[in-house]
Protein backbone atom coordinates (compact mmCIF):
# COMPACT_ATOMS: atom_id res chain seq x y z
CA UNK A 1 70.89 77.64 -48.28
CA UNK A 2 73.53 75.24 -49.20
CA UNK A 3 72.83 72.28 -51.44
CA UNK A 4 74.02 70.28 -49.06
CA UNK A 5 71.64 71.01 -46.41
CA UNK A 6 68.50 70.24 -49.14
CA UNK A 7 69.82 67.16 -49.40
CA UNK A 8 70.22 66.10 -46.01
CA UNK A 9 66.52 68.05 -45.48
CA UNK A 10 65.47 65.57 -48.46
CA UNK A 11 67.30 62.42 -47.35
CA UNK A 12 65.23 63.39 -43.70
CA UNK A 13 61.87 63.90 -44.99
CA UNK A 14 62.57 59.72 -47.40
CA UNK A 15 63.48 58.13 -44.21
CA UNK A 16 60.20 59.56 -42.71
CA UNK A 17 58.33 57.66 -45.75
CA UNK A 18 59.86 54.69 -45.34
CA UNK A 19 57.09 53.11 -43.56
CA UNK A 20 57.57 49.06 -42.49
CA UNK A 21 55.38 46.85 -44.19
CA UNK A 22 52.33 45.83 -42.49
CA UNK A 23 52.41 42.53 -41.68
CA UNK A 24 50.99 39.54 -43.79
CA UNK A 25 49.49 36.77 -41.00
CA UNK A 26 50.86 32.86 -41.30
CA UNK A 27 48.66 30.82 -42.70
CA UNK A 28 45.43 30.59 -45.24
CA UNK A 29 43.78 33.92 -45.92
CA UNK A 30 40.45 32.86 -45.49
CA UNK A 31 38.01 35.30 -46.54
CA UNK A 32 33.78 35.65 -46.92
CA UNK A 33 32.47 36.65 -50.30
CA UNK A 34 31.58 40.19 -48.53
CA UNK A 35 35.59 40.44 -46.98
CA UNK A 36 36.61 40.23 -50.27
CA UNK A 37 34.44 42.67 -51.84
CA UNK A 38 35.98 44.97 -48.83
CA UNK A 39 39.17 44.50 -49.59
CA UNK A 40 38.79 44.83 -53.39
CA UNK A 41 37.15 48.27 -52.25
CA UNK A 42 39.75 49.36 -49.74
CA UNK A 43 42.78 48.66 -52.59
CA UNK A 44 40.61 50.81 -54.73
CA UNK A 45 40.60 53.56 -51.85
CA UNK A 46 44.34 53.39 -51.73
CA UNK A 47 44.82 53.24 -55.33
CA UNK A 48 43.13 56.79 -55.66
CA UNK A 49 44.79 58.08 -52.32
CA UNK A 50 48.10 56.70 -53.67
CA UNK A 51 47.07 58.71 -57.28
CA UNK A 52 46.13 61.46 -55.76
CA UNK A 53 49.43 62.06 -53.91
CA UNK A 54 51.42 61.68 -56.57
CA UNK A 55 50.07 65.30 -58.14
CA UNK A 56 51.33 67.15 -55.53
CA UNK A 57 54.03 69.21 -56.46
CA UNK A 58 55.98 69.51 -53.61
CA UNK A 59 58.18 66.36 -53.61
CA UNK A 60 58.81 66.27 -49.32
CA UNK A 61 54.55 66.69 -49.14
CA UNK A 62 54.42 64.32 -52.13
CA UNK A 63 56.28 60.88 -50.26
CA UNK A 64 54.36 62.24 -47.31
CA UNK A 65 51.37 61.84 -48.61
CA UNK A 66 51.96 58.57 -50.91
CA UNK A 67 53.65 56.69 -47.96
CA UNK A 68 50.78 54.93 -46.29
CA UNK A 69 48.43 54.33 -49.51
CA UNK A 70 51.60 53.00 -51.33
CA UNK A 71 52.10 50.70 -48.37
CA UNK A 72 48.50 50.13 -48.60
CA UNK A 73 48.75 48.90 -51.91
CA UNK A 74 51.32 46.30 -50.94
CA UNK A 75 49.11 44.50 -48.27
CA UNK A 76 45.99 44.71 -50.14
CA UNK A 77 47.50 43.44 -53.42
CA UNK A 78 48.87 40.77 -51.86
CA UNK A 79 45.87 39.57 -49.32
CA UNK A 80 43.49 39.77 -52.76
CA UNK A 81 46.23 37.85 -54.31
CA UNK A 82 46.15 34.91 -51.51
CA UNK A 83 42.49 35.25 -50.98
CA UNK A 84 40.62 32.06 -50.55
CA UNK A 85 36.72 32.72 -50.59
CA UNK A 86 35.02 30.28 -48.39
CA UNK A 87 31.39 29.80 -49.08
CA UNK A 88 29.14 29.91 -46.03
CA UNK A 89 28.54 26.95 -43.78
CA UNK A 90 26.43 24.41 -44.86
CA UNK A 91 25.16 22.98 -41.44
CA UNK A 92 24.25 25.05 -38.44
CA UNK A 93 25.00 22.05 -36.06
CA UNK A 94 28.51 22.14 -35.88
CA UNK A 95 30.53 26.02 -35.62
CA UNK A 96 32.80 26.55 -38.80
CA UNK A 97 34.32 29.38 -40.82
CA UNK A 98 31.34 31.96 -41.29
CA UNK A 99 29.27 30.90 -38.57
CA UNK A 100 27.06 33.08 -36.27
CA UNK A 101 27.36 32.11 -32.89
CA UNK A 102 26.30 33.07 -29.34
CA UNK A 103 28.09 32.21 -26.88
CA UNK A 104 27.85 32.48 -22.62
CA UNK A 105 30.78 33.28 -20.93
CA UNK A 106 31.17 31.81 -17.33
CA UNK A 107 30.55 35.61 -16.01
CA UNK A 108 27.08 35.63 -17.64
CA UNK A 109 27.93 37.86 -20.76
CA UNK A 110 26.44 36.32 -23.62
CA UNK A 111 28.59 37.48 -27.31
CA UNK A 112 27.26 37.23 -30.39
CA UNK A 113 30.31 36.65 -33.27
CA UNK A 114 30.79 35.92 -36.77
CA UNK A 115 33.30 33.83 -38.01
CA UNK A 116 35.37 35.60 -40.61
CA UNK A 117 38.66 36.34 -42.13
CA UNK A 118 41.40 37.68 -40.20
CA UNK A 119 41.06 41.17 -42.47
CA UNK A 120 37.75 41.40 -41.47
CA UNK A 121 37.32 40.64 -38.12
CA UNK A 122 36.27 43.87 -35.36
CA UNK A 123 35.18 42.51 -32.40
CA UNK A 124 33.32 45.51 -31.74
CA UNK A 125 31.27 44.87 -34.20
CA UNK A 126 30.66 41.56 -34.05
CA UNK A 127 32.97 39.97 -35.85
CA UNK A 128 35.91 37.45 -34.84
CA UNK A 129 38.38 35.93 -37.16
CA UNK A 130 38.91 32.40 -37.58
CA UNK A 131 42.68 32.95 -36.64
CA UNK A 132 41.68 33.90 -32.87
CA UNK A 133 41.81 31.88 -29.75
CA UNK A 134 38.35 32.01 -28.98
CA UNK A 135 37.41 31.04 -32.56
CA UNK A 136 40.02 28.05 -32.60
CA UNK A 137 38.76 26.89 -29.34
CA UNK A 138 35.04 26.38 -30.84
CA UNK A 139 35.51 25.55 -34.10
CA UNK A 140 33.88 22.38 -34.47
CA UNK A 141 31.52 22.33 -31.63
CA UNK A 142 27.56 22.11 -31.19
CA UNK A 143 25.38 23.87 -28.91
CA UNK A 144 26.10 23.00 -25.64
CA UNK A 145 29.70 22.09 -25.55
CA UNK A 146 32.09 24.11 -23.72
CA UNK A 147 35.12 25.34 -25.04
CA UNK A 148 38.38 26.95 -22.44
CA UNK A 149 39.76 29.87 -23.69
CA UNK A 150 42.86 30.98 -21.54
CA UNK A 151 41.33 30.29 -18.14
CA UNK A 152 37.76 31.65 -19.39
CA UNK A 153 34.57 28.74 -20.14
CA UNK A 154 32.32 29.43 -22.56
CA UNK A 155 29.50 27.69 -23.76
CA UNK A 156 28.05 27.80 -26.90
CA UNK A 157 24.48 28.65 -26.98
CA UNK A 158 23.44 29.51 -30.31
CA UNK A 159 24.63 28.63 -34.14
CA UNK A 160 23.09 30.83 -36.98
């Protein structure tokens, strides 16, 4: 095998684990006390994944392995770095950043969402972040206003 080949194999197998950077959202980076501890754990995940990698002996299997905790690392370091813990909301009356709310859509779904930081937030699970249309659109509202979100109504029917 020529050495030139090993290096063209080598220069192949860095551009492969040159991953782009994941993307830091505009704006605050509102977070609960419990998104925080998450993303405290989750750099400490990456931090032993990105460890971990770098004992493998094979250099091509090594940047293979390190290129997604070491991206990892980035993003986390910097959303713990911008972090802004919000405590949770004093008032039930009005919906605000760490609110539980229900809400009836005009189909007759009723949701159940917590308002959270944009690192946090799965829908699927019940959580929303404060970033998202339907979260912008009832910020601020009681129980029984209605908020439009796109061409959808919703009505708030519960604040926890």
């Amino acid at each position: 095998m020529s050495v030139a080949f090993t290096k063209e194999d080598s220069a192949e197998t860095a551009a492969e684990t040159m991953l782009p950077e994941k993307p830091i959202p505009e704006g605050p980076n509102l977070v609960t006390a419990e998104g925080l501890a998450r993303l405290e754990q989750q750099l400490a995940e990456a931090k032993s994944a990105y460890e971990t990698a770098l004992a493998i002996e094979d250099i091509n299997e090594r940047r293979r392995q390190a290129a997604n905790p070491h991206r990892d690392l980035r993003y986390l370091t910097e959303r713990l770095r911008t972090a802004q813990v919000m405590p949770p909301p004093d008032t039930t009356t009005t919906v605000a950043f760490g609110s539980r709310i229900t809400i009836e859509r005009d189909d007759g779904r009723t949701q159940t969402y917590t308002i959270v930081g944009e690192d946090e937030a799965d829908p699927k699970t019940g959580t929303l972040s404060f970033a998202s249309p339907l979260a912008r659109a009832l910020m601020g509202k009681a129980v029984g206003d209605v908020a439009m979100v796109g061409e959808a109504e919703v009505e708030i029917v519960g604040i926890g």
